[in-house]
N, C-alpha and C. Protein backbone atom coordinates (compact mmCIF):
# COMPACT_ATOMS: atom_id res chain seq x y z
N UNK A 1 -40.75 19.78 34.59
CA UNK A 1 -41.07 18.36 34.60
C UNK A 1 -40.12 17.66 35.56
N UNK A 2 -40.29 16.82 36.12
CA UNK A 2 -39.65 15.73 36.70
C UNK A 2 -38.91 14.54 36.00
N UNK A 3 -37.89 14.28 36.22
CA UNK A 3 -36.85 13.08 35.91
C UNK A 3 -36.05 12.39 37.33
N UNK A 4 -36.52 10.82 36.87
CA UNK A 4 -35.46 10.57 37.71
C UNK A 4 -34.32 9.88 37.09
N UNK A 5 -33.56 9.83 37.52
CA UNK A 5 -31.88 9.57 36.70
C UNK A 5 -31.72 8.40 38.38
N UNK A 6 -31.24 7.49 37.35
CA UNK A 6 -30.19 6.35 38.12
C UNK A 6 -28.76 6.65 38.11
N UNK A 7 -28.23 5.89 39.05
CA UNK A 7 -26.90 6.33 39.35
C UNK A 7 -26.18 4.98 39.30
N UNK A 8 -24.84 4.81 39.07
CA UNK A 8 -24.29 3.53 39.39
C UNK A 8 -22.61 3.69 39.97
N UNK A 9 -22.00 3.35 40.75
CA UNK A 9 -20.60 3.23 40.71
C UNK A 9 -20.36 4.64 41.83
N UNK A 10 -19.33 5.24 41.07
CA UNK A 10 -18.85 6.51 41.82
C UNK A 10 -20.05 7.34 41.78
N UNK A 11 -20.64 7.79 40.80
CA UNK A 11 -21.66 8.57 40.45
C UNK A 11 -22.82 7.96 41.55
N UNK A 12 -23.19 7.22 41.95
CA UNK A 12 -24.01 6.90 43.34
C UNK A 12 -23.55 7.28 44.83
N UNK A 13 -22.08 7.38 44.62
CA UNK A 13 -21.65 7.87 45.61
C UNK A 13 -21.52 9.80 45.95
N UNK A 14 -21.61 9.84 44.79
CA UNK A 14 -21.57 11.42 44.53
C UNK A 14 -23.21 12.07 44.77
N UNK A 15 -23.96 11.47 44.31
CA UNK A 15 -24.97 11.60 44.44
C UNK A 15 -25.65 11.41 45.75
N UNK A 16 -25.43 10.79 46.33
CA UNK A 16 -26.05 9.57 47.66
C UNK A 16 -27.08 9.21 47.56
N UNK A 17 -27.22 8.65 46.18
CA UNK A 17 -28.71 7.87 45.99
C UNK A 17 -28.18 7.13 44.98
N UNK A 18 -29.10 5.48 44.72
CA UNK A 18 -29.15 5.30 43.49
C UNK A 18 -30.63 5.48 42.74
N UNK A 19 -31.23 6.53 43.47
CA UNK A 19 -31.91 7.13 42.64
C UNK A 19 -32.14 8.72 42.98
N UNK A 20 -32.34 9.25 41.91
CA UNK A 20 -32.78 10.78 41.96
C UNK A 20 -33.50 11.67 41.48
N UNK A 21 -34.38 12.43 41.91
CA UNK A 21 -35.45 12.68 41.12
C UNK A 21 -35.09 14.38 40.76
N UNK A 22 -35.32 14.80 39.53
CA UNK A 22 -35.06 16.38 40.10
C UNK A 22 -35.78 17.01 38.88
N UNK A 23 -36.47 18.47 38.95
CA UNK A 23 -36.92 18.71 38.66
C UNK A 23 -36.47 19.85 37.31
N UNK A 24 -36.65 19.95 36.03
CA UNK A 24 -35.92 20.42 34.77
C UNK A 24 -37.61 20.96 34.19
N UNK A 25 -36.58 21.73 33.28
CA UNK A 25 -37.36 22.67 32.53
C UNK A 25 -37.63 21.58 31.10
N UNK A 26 -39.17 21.61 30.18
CA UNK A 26 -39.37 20.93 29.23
C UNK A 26 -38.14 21.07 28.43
N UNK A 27 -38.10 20.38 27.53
CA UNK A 27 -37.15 20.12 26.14
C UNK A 27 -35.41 20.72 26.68
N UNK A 28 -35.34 20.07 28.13
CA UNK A 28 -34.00 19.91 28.12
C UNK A 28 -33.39 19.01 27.26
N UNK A 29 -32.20 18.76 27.35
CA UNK A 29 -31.10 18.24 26.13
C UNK A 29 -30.06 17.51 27.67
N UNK A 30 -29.34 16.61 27.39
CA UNK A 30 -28.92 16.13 27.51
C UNK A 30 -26.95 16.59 28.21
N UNK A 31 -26.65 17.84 27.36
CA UNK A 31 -25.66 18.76 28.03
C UNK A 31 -26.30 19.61 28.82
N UNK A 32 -27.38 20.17 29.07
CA UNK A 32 -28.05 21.00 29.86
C UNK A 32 -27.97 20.51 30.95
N UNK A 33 -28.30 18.92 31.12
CA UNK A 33 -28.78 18.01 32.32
C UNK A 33 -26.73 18.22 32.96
N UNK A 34 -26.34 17.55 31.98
CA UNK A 34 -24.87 17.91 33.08
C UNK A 34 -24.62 19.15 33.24
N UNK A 35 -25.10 19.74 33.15
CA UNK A 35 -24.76 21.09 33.83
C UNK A 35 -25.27 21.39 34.72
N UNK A 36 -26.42 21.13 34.70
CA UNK A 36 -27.58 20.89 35.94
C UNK A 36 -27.13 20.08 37.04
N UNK A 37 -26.48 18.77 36.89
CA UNK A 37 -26.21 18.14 37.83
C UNK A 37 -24.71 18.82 37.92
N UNK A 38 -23.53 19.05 37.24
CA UNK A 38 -22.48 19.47 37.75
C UNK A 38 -22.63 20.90 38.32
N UNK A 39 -23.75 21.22 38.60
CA UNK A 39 -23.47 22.72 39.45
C UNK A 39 -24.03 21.86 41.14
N UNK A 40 -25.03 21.34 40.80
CA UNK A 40 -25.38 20.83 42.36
C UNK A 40 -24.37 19.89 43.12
N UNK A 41 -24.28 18.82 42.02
CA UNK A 41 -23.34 18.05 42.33
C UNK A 41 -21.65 18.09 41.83
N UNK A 42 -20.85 18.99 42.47
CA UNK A 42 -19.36 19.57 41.77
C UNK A 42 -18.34 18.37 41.35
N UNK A 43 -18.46 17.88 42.46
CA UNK A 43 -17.55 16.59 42.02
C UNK A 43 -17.90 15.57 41.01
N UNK A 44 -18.73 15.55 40.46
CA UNK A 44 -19.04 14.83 38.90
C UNK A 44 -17.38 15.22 38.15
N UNK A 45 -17.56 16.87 38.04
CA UNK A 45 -16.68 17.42 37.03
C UNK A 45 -15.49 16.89 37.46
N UNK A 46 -15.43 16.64 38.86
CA UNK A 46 -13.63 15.65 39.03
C UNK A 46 -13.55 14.33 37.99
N UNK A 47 -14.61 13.98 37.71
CA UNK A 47 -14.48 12.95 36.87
C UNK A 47 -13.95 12.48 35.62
N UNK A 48 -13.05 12.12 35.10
CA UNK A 48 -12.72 11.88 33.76
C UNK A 48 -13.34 11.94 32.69
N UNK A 49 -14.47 10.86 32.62
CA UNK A 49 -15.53 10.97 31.89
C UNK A 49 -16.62 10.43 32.43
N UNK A 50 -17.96 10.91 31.91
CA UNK A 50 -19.16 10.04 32.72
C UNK A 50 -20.12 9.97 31.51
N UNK A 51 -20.92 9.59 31.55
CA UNK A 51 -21.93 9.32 30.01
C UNK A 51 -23.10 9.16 30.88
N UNK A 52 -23.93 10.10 29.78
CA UNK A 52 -26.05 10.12 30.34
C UNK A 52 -26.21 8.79 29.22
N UNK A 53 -26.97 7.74 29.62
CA UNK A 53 -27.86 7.16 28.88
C UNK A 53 -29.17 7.67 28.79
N UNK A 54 -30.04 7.41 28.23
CA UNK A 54 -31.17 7.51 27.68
C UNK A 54 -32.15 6.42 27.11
N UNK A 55 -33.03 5.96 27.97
CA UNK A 55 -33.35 4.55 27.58
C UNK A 55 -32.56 3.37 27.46
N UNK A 56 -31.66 3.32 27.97
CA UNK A 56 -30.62 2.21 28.36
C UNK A 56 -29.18 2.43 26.90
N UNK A 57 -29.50 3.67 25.98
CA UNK A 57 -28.14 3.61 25.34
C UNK A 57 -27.90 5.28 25.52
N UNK A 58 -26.87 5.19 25.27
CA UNK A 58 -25.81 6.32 25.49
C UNK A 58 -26.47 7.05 24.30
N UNK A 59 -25.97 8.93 25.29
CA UNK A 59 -26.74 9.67 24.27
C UNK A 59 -25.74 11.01 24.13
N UNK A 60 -26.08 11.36 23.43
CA UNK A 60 -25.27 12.30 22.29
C UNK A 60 -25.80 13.60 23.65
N UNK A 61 -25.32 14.87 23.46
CA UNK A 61 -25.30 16.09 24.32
C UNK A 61 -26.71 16.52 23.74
N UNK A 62 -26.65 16.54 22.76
CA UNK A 62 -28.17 17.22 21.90
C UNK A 62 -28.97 16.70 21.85
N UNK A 63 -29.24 15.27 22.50
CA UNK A 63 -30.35 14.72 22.88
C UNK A 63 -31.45 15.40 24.01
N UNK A 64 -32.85 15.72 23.45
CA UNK A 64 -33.96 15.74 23.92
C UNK A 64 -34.69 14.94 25.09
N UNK A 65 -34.49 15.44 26.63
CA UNK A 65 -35.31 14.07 27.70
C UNK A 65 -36.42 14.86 27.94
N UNK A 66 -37.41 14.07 27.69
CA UNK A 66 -38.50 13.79 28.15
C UNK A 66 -38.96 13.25 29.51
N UNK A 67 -39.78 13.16 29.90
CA UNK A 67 -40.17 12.76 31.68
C UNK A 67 -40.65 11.32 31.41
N UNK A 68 -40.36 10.67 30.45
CA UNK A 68 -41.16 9.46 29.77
C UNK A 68 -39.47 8.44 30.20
N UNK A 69 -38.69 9.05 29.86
CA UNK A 69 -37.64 8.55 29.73
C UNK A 69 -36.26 8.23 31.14
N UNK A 70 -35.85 7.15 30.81
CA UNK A 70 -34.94 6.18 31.46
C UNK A 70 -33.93 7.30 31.80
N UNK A 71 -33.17 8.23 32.32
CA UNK A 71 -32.51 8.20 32.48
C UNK A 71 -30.94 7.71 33.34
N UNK A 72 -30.04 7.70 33.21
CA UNK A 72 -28.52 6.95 34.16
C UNK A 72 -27.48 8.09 33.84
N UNK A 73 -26.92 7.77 34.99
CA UNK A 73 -25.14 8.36 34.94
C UNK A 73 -24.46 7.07 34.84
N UNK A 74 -23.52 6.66 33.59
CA UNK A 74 -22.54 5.87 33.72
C UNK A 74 -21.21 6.55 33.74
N UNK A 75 -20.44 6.17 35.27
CA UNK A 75 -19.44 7.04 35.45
C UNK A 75 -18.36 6.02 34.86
N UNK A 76 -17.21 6.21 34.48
CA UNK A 76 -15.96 5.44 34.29
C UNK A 76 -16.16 4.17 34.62
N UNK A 77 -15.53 3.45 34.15
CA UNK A 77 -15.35 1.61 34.29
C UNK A 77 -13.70 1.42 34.42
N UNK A 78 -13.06 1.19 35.32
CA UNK A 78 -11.93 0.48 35.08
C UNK A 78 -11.94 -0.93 35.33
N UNK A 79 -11.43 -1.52 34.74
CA UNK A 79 -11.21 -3.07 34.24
C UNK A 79 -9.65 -3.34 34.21
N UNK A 80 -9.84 -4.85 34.63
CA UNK A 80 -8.41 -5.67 34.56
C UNK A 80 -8.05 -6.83 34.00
């Protein structure tokens, strides 16, 4: 199936899109997908932390995506 995942921040830069479409096997999960993207894309894993949303809220690793669904990379926020 097809997903496209939004990107925002560093994670757009890593990517070079703020959008991306890529193609996954049914009843992926949500840790699968970062793995998926941290093998193509390596420098994710430089990252501290990054979070998949899922329909605009943050999702657990054992979450189920569907091709129906919103996905994002929210990479780190620093604030002052």
């Amino acid at each position: 199936m097809k997903i496209k995942i939004l990107t925002f921040g560093i994670a757009k830069d890593i990517l070079g899109a703020s959008e991306k479409e890529i193609d996954v096997d049914e009843g992926l999960n949500v840790k699968q997908l970062k793995n998926i993207l941290e093998e193509d894309f390596p420098q994710l894993q430089k990252l501290k932390s990054y979070f998949i949303a899922v329909d605009e809220e943050y999702a657990e690793d054992d979450q189920i995506i569907s091709s129906t669904n919103e996905i994002a990379i929210i990479p780190p926020v620093s604030g002052g």
